[in-house]
N, C-alpha and C. Protein backbone atom coordinates (compact mmCIF):
# COMPACT_ATOMS: atom_id res chain seq x y z
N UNK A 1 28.41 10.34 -34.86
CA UNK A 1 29.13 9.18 -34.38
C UNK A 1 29.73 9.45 -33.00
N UNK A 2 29.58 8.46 -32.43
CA UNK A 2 29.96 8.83 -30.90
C UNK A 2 31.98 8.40 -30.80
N UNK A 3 32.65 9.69 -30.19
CA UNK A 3 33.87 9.58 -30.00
C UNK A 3 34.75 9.00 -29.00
N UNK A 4 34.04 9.09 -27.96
CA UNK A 4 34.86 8.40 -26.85
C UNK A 4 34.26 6.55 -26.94
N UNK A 5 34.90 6.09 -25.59
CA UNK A 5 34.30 4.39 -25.41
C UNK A 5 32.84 4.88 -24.70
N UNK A 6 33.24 5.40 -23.53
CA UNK A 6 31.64 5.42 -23.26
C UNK A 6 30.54 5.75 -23.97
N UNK A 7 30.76 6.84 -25.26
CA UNK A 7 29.51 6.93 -25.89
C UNK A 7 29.20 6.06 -26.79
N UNK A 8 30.04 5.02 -27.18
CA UNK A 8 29.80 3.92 -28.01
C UNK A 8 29.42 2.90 -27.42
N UNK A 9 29.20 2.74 -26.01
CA UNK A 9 28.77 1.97 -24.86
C UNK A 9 27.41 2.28 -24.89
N UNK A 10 27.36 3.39 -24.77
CA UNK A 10 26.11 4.40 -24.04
C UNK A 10 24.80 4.01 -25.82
N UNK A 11 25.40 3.95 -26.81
CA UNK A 11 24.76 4.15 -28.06
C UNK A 11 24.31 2.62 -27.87
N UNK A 12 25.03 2.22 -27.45
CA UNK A 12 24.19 0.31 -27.29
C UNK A 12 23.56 -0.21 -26.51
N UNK A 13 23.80 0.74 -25.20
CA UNK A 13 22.76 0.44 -23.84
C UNK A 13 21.55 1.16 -25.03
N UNK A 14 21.46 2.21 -25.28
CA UNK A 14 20.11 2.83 -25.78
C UNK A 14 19.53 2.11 -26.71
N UNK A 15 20.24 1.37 -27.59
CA UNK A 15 19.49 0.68 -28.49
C UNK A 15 18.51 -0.47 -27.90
N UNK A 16 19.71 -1.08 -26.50
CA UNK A 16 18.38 -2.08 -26.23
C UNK A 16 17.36 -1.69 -25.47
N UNK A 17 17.80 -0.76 -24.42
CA UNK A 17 16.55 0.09 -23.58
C UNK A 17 15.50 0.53 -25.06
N UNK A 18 15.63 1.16 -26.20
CA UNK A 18 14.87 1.58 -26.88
C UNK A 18 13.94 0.42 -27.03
N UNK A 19 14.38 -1.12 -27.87
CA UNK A 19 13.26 -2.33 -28.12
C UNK A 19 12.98 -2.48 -26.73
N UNK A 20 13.62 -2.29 -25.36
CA UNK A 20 12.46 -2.98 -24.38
C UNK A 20 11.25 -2.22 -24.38
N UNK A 21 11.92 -0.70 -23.91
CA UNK A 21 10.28 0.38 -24.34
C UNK A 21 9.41 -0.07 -25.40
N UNK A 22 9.83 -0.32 -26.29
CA UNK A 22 8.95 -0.42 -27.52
C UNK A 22 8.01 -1.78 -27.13
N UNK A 23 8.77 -2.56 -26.79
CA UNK A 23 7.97 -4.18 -26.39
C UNK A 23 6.70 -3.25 -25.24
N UNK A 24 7.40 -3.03 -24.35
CA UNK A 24 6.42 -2.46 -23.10
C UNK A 24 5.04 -1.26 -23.50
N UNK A 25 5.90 -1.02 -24.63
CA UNK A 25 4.61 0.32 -25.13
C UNK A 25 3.22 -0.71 -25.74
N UNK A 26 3.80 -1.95 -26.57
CA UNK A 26 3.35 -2.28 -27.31
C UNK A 26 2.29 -2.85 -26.45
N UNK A 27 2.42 -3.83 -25.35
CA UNK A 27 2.17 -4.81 -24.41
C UNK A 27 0.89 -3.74 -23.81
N UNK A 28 1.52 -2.58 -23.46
CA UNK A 28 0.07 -1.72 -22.69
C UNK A 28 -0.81 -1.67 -23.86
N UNK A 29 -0.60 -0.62 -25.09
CA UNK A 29 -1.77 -0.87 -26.34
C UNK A 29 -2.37 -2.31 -26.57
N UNK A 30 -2.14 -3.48 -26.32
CA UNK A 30 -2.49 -4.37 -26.63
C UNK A 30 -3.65 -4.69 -25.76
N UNK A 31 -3.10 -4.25 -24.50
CA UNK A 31 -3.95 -4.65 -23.27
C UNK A 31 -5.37 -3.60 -23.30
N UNK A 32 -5.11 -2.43 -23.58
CA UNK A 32 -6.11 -1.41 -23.53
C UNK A 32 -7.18 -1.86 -24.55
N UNK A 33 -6.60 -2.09 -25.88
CA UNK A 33 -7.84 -2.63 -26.89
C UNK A 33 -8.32 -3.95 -26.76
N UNK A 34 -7.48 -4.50 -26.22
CA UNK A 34 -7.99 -6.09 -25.69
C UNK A 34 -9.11 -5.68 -24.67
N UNK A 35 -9.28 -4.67 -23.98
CA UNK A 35 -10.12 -4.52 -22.81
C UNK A 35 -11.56 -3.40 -23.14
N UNK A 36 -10.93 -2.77 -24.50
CA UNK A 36 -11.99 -2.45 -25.06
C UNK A 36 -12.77 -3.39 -25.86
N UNK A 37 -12.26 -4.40 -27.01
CA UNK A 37 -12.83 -5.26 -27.35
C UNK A 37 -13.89 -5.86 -26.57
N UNK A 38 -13.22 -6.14 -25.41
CA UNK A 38 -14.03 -7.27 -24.56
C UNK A 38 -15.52 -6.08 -24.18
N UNK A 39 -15.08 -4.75 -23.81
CA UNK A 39 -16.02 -4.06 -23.12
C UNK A 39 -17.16 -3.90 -24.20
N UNK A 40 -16.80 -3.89 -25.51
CA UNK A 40 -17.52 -3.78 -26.20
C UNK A 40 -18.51 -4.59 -26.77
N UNK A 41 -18.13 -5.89 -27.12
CA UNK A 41 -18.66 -7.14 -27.03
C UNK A 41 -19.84 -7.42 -25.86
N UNK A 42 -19.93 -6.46 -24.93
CA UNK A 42 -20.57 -6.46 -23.98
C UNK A 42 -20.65 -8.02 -23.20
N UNK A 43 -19.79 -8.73 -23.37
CA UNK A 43 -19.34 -10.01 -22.44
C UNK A 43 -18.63 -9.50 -20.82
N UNK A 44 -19.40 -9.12 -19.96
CA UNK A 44 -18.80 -8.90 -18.74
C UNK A 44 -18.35 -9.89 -17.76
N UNK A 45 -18.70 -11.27 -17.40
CA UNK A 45 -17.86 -12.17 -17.26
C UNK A 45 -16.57 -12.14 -17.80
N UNK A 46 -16.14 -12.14 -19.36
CA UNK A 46 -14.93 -11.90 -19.45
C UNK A 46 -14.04 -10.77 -19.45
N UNK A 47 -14.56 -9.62 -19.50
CA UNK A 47 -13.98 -8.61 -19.34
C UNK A 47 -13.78 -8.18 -17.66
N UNK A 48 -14.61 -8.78 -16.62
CA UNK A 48 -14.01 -8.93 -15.22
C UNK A 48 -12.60 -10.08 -15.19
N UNK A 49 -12.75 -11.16 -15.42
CA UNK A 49 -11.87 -11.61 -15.89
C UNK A 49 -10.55 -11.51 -16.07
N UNK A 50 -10.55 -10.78 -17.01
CA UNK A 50 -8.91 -9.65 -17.63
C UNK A 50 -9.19 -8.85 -16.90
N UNK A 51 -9.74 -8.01 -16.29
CA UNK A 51 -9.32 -6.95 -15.42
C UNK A 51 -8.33 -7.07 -14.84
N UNK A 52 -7.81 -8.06 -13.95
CA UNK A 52 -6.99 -7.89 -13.02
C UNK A 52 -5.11 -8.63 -14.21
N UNK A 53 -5.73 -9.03 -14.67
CA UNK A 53 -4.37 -9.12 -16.27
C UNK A 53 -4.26 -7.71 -16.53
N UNK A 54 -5.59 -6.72 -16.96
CA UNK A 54 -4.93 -5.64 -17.74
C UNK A 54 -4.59 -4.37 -16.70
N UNK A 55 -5.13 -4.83 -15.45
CA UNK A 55 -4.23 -4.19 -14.21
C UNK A 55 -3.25 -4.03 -14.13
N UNK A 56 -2.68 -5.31 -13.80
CA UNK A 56 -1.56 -5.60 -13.88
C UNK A 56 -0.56 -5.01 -14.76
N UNK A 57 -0.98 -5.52 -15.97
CA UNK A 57 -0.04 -4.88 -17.31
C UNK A 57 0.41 -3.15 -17.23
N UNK A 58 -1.11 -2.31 -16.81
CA UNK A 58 -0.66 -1.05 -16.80
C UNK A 58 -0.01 -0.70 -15.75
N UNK A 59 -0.34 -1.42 -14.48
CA UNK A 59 1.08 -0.73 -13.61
C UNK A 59 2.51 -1.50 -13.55
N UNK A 60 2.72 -2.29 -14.32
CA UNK A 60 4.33 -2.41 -15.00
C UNK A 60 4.91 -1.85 -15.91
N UNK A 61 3.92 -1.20 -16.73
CA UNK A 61 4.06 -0.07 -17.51
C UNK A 61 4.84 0.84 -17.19
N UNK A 62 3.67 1.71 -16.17
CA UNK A 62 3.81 2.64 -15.32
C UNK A 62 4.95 2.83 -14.41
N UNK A 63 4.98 1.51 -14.17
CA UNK A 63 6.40 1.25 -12.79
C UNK A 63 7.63 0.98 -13.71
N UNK A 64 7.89 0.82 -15.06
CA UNK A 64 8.74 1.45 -15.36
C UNK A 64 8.95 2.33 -16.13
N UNK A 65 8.08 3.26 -16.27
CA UNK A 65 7.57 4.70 -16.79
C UNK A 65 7.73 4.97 -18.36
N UNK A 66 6.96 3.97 -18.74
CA UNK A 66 6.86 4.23 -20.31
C UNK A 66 5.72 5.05 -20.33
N UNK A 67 4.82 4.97 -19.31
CA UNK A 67 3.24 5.72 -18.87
C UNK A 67 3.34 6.19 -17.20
N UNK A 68 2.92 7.39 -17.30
CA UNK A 68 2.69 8.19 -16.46
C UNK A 68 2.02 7.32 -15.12
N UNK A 69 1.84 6.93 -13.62
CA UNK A 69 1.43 6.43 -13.43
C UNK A 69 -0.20 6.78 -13.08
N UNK A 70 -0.40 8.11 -13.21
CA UNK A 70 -1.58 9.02 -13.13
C UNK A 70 -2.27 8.27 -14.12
N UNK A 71 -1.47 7.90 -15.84
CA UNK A 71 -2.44 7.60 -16.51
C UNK A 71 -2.95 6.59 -16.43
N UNK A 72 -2.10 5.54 -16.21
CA UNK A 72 -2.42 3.98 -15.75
C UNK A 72 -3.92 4.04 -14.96
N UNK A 73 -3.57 4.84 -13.74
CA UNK A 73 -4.39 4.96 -12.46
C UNK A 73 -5.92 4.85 -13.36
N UNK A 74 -5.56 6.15 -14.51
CA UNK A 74 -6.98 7.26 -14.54
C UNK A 74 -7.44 6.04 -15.56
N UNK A 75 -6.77 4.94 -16.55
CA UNK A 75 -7.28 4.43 -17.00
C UNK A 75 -8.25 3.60 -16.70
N UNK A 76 -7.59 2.80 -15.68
CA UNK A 76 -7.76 1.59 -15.33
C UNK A 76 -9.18 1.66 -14.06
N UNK A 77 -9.34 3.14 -13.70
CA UNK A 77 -10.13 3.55 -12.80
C UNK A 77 -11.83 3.64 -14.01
N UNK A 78 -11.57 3.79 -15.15
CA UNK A 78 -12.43 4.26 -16.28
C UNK A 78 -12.90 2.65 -16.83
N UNK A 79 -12.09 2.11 -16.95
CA UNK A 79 -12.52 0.43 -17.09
C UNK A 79 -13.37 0.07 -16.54
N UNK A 80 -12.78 0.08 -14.99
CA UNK A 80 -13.49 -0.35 -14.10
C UNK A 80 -15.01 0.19 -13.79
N UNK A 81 -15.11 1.42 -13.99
CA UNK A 81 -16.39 1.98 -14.05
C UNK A 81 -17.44 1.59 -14.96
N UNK A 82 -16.91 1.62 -16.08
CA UNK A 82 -18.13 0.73 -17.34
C UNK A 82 -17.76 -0.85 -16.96
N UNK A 83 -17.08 -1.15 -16.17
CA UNK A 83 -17.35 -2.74 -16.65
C UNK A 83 -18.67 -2.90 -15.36
């Protein structure tokens, strides 16, 4: 249990920083299998398409560092190659 005010401050900033991470973690996994789906489906019209959506998504990720931005990069560089 936290003793002073600030750590009982500090225990509630973390709780909500914790659900935004979690939303933001969730939002990149969503986007990655959404972009495998599509790659897989072998529909490339739509999977060019979302590219620049699941771009997007991983470097807001990244830019607020729930993901490395190397990984974003290395992902999104690997997409782009099979699509």
């Amino acid at each position: 249990m936290p003793n002073t005010k600030s750590a009982i401050r500090r225990v509630r900033r973390v709780k909500k920083q914790t659900q935004i991470n979690r939303i933001r973690k969730s939002k990149y996994k969503n986007a990655v299998k959404q972009m495998e789906l599509l790659i897989k489906s072998k529909d490339k019209a739509k999977a060019k398409k979302y590219f620049s959506k699941f771009q997007s998504i991983l470097m807001q990720v990244a830019k607020s560092g729930i993901v490395n931005k190397r990984t974003a990069s290395r992902k999104i560089s690997k997409v782009s190659k099979r699509i």
